[in-house]
PDB file of N, CA and C in Angstrom:
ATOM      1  N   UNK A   1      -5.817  -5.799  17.109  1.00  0.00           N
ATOM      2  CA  UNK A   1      -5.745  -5.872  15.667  1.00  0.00           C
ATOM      3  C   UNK A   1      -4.443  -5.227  15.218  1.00  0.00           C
ATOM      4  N   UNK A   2      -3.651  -5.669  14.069  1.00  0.00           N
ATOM      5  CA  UNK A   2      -2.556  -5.142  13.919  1.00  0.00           C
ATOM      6  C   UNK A   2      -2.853  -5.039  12.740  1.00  0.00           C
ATOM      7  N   UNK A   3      -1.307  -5.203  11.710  1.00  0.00           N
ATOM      8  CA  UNK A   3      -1.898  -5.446  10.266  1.00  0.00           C
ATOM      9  C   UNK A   3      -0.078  -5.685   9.507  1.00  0.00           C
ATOM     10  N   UNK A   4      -0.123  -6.438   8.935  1.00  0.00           N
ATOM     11  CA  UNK A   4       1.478  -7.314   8.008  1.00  0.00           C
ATOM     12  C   UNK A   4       1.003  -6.622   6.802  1.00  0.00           C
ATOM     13  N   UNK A   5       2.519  -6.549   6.834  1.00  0.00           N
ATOM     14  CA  UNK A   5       2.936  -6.274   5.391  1.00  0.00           C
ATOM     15  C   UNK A   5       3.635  -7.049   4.499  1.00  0.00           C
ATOM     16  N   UNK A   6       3.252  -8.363   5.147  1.00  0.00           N
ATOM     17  CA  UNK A   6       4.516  -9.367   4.113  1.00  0.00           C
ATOM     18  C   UNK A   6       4.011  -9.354   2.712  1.00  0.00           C
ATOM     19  N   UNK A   7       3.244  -9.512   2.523  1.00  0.00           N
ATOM     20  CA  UNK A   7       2.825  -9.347   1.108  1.00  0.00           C
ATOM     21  C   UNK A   7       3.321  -8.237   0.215  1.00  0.00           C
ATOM     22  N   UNK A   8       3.450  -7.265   0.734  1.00  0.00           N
ATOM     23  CA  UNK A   8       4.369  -5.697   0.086  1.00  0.00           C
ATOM     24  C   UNK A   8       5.900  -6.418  -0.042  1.00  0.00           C
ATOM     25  N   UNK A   9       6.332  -7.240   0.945  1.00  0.00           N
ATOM     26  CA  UNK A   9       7.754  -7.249   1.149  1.00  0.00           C
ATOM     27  C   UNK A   9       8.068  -8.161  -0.109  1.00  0.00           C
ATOM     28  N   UNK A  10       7.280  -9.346  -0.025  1.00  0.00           N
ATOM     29  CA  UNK A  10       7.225 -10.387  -1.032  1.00  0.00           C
ATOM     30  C   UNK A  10       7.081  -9.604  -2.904  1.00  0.00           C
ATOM     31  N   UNK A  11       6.042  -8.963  -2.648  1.00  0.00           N
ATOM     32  CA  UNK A  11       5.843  -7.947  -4.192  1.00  0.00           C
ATOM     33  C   UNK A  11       6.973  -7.415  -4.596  1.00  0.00           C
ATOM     34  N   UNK A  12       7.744  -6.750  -3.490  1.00  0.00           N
ATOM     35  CA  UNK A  12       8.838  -6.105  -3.675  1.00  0.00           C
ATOM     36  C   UNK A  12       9.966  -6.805  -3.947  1.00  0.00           C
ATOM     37  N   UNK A  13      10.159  -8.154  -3.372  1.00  0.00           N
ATOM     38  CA  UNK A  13      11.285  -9.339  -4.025  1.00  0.00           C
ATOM     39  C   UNK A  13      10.946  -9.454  -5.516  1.00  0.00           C
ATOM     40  N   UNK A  14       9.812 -10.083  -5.462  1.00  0.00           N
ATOM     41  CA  UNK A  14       8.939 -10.276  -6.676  1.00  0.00           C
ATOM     42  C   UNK A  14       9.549  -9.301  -8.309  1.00  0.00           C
ATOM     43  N   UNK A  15       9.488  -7.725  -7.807  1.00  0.00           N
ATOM     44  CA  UNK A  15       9.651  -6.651  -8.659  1.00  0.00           C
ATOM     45  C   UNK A  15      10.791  -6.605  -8.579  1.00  0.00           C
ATOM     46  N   UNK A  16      11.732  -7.102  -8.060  1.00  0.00           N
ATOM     47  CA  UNK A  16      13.716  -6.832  -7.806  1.00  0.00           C
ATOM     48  C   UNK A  16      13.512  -5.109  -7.456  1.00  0.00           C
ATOM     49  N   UNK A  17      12.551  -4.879  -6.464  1.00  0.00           N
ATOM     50  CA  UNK A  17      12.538  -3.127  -5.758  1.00  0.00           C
ATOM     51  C   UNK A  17      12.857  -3.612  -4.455  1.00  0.00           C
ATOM     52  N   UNK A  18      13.996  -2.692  -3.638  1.00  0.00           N
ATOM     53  CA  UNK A  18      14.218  -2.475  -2.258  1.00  0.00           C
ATOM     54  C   UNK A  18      13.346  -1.745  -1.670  1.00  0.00           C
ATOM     55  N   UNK A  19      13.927  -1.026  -0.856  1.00  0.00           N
ATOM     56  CA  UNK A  19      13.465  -0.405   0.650  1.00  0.00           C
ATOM     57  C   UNK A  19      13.280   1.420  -0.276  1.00  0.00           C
ATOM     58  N   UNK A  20      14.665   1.360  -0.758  1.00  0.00           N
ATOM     59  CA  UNK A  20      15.384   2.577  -0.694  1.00  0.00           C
ATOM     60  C   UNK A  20      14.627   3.200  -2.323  1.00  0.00           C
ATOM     61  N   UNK A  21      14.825   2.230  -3.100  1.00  0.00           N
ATOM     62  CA  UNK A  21      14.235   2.345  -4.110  1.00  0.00           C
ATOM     63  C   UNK A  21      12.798   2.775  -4.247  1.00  0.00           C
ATOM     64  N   UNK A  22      11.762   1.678  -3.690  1.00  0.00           N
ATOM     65  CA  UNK A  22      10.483   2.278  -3.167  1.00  0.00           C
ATOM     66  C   UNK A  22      10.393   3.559  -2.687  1.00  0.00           C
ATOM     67  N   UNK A  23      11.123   4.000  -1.675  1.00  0.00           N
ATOM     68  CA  UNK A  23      10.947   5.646  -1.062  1.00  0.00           C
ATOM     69  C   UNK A  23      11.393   6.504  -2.445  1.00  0.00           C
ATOM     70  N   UNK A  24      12.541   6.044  -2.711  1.00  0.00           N
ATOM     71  CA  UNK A  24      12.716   6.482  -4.277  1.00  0.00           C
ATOM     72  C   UNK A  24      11.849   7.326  -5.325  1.00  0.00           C
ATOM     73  N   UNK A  25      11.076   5.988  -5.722  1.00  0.00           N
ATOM     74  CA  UNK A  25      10.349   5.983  -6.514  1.00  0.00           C
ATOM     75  C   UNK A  25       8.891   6.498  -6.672  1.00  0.00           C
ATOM     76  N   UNK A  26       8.577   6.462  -5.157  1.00  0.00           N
ATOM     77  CA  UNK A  26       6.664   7.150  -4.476  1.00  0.00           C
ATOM     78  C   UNK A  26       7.266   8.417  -3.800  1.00  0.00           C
ATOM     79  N   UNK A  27       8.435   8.633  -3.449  1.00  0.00           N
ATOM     80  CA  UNK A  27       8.165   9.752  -2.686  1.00  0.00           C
ATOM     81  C   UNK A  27       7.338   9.757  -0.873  1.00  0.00           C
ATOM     82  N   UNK A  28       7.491   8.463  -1.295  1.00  0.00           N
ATOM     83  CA  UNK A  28       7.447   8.172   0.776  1.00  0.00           C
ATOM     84  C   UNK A  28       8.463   8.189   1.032  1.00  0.00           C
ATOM     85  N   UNK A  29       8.405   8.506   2.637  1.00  0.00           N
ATOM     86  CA  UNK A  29       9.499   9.081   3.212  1.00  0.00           C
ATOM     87  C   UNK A  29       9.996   7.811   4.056  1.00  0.00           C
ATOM     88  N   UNK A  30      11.662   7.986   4.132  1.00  0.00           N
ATOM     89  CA  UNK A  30      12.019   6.774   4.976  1.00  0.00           C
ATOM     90  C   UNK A  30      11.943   6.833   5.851  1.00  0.00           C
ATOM     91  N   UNK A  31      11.029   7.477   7.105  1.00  0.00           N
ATOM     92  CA  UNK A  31      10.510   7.222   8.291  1.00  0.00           C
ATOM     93  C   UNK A  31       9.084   6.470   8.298  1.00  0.00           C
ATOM     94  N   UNK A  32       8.219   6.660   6.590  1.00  0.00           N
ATOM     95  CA  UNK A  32       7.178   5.768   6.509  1.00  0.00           C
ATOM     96  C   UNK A  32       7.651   4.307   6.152  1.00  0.00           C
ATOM     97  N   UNK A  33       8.528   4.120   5.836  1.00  0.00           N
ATOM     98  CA  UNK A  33       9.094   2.852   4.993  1.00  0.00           C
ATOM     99  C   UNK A  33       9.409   1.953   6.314  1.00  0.00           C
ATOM    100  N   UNK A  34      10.177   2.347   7.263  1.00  0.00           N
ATOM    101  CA  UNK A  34      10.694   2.010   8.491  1.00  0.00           C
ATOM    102  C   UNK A  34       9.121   1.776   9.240  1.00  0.00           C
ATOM    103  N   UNK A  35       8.260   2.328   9.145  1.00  0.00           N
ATOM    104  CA  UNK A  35       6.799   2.017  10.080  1.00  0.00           C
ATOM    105  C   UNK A  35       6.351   0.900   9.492  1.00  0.00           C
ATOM    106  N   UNK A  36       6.594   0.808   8.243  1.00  0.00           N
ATOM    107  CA  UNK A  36       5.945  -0.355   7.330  1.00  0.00           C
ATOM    108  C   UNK A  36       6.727  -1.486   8.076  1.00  0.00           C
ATOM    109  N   UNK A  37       8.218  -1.184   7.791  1.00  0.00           N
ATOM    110  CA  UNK A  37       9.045  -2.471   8.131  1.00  0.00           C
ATOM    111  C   UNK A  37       9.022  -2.840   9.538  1.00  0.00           C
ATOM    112  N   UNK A  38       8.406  -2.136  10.191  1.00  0.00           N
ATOM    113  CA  UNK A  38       7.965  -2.580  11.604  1.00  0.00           C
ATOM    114  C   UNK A  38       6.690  -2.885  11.732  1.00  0.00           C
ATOM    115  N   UNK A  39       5.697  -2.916  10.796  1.00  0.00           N
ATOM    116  CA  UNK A  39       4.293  -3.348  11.272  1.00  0.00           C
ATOM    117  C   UNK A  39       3.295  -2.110  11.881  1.00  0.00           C
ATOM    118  N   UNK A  40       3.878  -1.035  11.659  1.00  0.00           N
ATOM    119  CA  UNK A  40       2.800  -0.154  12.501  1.00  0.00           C
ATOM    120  C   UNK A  40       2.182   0.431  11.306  1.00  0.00           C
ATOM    121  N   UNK A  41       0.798   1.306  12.047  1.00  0.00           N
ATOM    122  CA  UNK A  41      -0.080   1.827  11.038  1.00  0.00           C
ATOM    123  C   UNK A  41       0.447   3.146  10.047  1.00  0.00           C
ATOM    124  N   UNK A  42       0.558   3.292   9.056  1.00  0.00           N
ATOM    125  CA  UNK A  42       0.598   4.472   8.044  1.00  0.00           C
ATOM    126  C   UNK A  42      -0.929   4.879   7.543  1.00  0.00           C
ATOM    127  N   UNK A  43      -0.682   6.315   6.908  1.00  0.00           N
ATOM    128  CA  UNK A  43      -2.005   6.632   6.552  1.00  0.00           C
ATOM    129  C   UNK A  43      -2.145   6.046   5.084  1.00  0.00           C
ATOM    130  N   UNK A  44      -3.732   5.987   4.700  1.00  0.00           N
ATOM    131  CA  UNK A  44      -4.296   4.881   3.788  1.00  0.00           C
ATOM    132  C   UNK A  44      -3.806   5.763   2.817  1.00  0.00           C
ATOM    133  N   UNK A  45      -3.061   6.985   2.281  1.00  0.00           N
ATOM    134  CA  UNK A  45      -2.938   7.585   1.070  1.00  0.00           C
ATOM    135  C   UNK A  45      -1.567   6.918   0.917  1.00  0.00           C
ATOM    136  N   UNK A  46      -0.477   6.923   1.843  1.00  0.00           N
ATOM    137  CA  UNK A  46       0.718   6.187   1.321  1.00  0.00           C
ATOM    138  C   UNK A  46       0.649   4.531   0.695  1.00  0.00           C
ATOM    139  N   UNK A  47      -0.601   3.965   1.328  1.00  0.00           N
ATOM    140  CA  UNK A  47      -1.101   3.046   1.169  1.00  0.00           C
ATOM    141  C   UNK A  47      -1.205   2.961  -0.752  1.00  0.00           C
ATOM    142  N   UNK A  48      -2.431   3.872  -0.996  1.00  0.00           N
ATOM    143  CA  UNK A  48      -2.743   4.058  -2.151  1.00  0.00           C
ATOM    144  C   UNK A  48      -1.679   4.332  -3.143  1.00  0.00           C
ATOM    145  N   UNK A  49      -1.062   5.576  -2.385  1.00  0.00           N
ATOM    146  CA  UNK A  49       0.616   5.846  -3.498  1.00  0.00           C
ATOM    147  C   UNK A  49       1.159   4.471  -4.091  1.00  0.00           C
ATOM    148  N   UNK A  50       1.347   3.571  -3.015  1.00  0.00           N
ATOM    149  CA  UNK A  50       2.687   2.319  -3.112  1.00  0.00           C
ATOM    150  C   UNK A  50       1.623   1.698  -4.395  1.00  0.00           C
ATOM    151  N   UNK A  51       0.677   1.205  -4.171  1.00  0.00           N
ATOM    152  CA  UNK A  51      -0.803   0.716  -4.783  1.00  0.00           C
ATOM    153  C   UNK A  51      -0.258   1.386  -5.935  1.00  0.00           C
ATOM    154  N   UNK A  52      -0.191   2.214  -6.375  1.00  0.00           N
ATOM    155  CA  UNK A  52      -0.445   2.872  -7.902  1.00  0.00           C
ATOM    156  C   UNK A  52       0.890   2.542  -8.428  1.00  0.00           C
ATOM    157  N   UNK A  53       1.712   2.678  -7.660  1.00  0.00           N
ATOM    158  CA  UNK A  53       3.444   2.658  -8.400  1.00  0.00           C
ATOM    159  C   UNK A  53       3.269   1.202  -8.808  1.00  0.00           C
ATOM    160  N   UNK A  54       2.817   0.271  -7.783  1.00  0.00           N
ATOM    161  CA  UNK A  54       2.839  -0.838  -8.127  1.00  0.00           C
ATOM    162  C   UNK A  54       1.895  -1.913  -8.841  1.00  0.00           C
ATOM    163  N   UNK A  55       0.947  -1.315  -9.207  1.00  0.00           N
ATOM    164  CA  UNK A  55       0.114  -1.743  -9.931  1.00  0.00           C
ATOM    165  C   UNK A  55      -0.758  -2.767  -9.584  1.00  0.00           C
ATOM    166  N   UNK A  56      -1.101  -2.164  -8.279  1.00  0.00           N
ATOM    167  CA  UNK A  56      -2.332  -3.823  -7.347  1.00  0.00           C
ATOM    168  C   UNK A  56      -3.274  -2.708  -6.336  1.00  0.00           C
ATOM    169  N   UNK A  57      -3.655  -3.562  -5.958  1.00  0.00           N
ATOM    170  CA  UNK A  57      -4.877  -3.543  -4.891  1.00  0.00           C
ATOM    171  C   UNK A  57      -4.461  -3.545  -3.638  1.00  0.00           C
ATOM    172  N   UNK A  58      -4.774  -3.351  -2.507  1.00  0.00           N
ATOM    173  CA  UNK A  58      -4.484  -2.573  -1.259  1.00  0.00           C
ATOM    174  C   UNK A  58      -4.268  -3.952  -0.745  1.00  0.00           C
ATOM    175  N   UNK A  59      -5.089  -4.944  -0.783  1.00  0.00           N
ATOM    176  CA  UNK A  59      -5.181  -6.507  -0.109  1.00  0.00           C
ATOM    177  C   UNK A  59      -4.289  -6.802  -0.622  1.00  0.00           C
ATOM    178  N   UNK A  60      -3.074  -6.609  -1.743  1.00  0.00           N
ATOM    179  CA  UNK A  60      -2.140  -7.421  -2.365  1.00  0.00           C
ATOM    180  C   UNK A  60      -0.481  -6.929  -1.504  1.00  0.00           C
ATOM    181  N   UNK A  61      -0.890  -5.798  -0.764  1.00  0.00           N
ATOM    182  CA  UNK A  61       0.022  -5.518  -0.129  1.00  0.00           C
ATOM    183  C   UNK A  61      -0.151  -5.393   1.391  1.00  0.00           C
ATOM    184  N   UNK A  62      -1.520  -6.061   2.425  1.00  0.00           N
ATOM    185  CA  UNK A  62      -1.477  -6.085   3.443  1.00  0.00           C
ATOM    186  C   UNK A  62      -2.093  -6.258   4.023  1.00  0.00           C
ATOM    187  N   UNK A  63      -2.659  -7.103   4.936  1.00  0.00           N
ATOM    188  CA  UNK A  63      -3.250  -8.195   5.661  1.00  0.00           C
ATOM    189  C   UNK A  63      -3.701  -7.551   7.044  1.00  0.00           C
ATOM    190  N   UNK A  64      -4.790  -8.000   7.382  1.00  0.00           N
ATOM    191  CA  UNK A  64      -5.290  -7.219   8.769  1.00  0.00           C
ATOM    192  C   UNK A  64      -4.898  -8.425   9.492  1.00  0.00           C
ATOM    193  N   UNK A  65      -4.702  -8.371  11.032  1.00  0.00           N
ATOM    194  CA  UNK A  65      -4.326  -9.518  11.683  1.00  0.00           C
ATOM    195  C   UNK A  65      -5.354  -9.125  12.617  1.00  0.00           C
ATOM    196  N   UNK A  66      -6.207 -10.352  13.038  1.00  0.00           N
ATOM    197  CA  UNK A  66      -7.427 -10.104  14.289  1.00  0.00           C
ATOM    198  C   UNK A  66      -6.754 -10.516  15.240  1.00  0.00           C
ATOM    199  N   UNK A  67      -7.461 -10.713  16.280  1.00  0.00           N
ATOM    200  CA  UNK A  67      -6.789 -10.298  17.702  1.00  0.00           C
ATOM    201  C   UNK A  67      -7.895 -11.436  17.976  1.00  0.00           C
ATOM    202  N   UNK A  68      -7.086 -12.601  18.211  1.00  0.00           N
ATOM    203  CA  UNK A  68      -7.829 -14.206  18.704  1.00  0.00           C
ATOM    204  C   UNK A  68      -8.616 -13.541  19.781  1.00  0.00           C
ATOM    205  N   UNK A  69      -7.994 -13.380  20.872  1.00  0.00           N
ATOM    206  CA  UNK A  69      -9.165 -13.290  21.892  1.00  0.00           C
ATOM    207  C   UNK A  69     -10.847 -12.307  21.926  1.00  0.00           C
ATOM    208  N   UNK A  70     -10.963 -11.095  20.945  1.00  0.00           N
ATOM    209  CA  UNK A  70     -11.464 -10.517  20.462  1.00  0.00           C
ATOM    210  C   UNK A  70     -12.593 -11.216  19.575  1.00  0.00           C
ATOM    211  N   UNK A  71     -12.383 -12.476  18.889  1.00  0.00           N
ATOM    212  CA  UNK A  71     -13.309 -13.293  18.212  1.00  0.00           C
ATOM    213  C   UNK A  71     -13.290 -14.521  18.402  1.00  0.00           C
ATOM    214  N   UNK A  72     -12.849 -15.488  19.785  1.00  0.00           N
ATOM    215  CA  UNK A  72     -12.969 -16.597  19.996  1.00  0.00           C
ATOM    216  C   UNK A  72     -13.931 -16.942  20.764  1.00  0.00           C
ATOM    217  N   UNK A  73     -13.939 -17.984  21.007  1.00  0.00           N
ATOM    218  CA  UNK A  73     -15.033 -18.386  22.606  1.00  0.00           C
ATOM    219  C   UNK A  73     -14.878 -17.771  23.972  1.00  0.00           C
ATOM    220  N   UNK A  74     -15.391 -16.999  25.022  1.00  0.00           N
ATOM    221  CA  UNK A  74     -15.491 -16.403  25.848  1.00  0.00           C
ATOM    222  C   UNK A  74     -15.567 -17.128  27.249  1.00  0.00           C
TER     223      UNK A  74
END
């Protein structure tokens, strides 16, 4: 199981907000911004932070990805 963030990336075109700006603006740090932009896990409060600056819901900024073999035919 992993989990995308294209949807954050897209919001963020969307809002004319960067990378730099976002850390900016929440006070995440650009070593969390860089985990994002790589796909790895952050904790669910930076989650919530970005969520509030930006005015959505947690699903509007990121997608769980299942793991085919984990739920296919055996």
């Amino acid at each position: 199981m992993g989990l995308s963030y294209n949807k954050l990336w897209k919001l963020l075109i969307d809002k004319k907000i960067n990378k730099t700006q976002l850390h900016e603006m929440t006070g995440v740090s650009k070593s969390t911004i860089t985990k994002l932009a790589k796909g790895e896990n952050v904790n669910t409060e930076i989650l919530v932070k970005i969520c509030q600056f930006l005015k959505c819901n947690i699903g509007d900024i990121v997608d769980i990805i299942l793991e085919r073999e984990n739920y296919g035919n055996k």
